[in-house]
Each structure stands twice: as C-alpha cells, then as structure tokens.
Protein backbone atom coordinates (compact mmCIF):
# COMPACT_ATOMS: atom_id res chain seq x y z
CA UNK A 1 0.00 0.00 0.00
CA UNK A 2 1.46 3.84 -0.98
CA UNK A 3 1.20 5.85 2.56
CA UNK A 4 1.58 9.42 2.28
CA UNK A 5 2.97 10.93 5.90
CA UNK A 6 2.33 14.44 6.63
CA UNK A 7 2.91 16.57 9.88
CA UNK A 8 0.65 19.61 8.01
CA UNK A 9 -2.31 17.14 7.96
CA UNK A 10 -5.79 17.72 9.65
CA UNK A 11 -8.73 15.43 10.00
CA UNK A 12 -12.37 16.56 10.80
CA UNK A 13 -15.04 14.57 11.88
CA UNK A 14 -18.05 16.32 10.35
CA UNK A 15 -16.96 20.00 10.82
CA UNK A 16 -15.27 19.57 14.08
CA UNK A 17 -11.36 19.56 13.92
CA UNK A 18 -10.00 16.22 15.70
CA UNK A 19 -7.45 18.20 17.98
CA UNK A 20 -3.53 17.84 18.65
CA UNK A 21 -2.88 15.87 15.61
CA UNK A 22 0.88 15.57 15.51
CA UNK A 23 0.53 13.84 12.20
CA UNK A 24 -1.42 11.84 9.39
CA UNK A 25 -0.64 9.16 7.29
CA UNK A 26 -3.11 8.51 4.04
CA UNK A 27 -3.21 4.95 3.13
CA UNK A 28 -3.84 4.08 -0.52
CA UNK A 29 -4.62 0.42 -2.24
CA UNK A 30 -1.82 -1.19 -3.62
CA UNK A 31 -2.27 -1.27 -7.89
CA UNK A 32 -1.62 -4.42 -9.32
CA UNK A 33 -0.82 -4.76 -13.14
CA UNK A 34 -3.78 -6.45 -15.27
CA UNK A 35 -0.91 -7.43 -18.34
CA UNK A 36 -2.65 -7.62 -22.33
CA UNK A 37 -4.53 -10.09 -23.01
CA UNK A 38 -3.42 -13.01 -25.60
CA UNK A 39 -5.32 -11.25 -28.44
CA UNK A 40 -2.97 -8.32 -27.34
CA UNK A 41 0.12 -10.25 -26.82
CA UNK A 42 2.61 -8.69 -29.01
CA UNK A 43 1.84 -5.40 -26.58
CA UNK A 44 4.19 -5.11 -23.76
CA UNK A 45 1.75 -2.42 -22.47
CA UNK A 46 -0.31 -2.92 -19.13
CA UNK A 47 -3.43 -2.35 -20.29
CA UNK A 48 -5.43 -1.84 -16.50
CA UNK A 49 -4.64 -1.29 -13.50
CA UNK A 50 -6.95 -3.13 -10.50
CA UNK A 51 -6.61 -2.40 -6.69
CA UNK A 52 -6.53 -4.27 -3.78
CA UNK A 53 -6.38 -3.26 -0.14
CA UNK A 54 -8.34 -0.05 1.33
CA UNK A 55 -7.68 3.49 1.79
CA UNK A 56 -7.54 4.72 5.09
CA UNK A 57 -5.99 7.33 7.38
CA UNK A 58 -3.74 6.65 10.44
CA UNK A 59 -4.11 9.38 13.04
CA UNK A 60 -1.24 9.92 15.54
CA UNK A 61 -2.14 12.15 18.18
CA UNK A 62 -1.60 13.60 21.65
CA UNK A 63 -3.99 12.68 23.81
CA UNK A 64 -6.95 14.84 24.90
CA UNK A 65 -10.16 13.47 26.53
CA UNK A 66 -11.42 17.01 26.34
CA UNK A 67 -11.82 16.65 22.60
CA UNK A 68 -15.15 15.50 22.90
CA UNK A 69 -16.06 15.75 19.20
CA UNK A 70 -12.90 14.58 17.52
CA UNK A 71 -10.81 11.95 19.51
CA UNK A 72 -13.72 10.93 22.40
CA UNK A 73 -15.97 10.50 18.95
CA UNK A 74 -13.46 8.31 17.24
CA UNK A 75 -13.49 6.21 20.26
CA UNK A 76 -17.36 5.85 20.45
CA UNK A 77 -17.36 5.21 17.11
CA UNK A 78 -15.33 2.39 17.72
CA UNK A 79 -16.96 0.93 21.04
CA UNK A 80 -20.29 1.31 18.64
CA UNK A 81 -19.12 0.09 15.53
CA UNK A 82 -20.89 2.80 13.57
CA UNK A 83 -19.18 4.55 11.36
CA UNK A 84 -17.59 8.92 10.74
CA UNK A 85 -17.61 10.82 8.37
CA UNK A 86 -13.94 12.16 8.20
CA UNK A 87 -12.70 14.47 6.02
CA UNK A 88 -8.70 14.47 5.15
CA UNK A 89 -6.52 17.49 4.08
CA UNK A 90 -2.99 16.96 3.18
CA UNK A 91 -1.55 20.41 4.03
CA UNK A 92 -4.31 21.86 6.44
CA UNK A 93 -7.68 22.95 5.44
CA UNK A 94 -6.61 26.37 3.75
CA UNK A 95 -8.56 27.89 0.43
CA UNK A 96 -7.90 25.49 -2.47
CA UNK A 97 -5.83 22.36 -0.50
CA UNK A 98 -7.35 19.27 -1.53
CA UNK A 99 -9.27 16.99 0.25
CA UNK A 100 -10.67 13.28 0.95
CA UNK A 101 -13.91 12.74 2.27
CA UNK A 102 -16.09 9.05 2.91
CA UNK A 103 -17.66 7.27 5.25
CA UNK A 104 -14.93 5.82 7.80
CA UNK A 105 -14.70 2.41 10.24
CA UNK A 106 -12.66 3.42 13.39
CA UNK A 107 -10.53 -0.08 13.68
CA UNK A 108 -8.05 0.94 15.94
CA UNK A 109 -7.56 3.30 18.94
CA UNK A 110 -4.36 4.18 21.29
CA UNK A 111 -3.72 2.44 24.25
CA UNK A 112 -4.58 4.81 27.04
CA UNK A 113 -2.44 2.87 29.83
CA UNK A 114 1.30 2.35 30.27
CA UNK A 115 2.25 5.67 29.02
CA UNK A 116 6.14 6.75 30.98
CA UNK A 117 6.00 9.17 33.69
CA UNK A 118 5.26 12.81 32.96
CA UNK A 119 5.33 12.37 29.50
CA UNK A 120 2.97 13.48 27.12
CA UNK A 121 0.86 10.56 26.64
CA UNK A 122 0.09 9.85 22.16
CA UNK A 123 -1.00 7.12 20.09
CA UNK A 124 -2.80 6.39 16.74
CA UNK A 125 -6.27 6.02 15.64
CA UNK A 126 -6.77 4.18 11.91
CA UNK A 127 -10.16 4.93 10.44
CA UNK A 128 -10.27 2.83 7.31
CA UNK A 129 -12.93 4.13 4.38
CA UNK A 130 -16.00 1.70 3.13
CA UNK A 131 -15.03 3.41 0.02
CA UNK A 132 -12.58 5.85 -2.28
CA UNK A 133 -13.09 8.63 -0.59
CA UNK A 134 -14.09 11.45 -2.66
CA UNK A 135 -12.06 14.61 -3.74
CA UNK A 136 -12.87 17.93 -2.96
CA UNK A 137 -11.33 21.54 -2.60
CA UNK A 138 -11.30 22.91 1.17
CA UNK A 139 -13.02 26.32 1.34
C-alpha cells in the first residue's frame, strides 16, 4: 500500500477539527498490473490497473479526553461500531488544499495505559474508508 505521511495534515469529523494531531498518514490500495490479453500479446503495455487493499488514514495524536467531538468521537465510534464521516486534508484545510472525504470504520484506537512518567501521553487512531473517498477543494 502507498502511505503518504504528513505533519501539516488535519482530520475533521463532520466540521469539528479532531485536535492535537501531531501527524497523518493517508493509506492508498496497492495497484496491481492487469498485463494484455493473448489477443494483445505482441503489446508489452499494461493495459489496467486493478486495486486491492483499502484506503484509510492513520491518526497519531496527543492525547486529549477534552476533545469530545474529535478523539472521544473516534473512540465511540469504535466501542459502537458505527461509522464517521472524516474528512482528510494533506496540508491543512486552507482555500484550495485538496481533500478526501467518505464514510470511515474506526478499527483501531491508542492504548490509554502504560504511558512513561510525565510524558505526554500519544497514540494512533486508523479509520479505514467503506469506500474511495471522494475529492474535494477545502473552502
């Protein structure tokens, strides 16, 4: 699977911001080659390409169980097994970024315990999309 990384990335959940994101990695189906067919066999062209695998987005975050609509919803989400709606944007939701938007399954969330001694305490949600998320311009 391609995974893009970036530490300009924000995630909403609806129109609320999923706070202290400290970066997001998009995750993209692998694209396996579909090679001519025999009446094409002189062609040493690929001729289609077909996926396999899903898109989803990996979430690393500090922790913050004040942020009831972005990173306490993720987690009920995931206790539920409903899905979000979670809109992606590379570098930040300015005027004219791009964006990903779909329907998302929250399939994993950080482990809250065992984190060192007056440290900051982080981990990663992965919210993987029932389908290719659709592109859009942020506004």
């Amino acid at each position: 699977m391609a995974r893009y990384k970036s530490e300009l990335g924000d995630v909403k959940l609806g129109t609320y911001a999923v706070a202290h994101i400290k970066d997001v990695t998009y995750v993209t189906p692998d694209q396996t080659e579909i090679l001519a067919d025999e009446a094409h066999a002189d062609d040493a062209e690929v001729v289609d390409l077909a996926t396999r695998g899903v898109y989803a987005l990996e979430i690393n975050v500090n922790l913050d169980d004040t942020d009831t609509n972005g990173q306490v919803a993720l987690e009920s989400a995931y206790a539920s097994r409903s899905t979000v709606t979670a809109t992606y944007a590379a570098q930040g939701f300015v005027t004219g970024n791009v964006t990903k938007t779909g329907a998302c399954y929250v399939t994993k969330v950080p482990n809250r315990g065992g984190q060192g001694k007056n440290t900051i305490a982080s981990g990663v949600y992965r919210l993987v999309f029932k389908a290719k998320p659709t592109a859009g311009v942020a506004a």
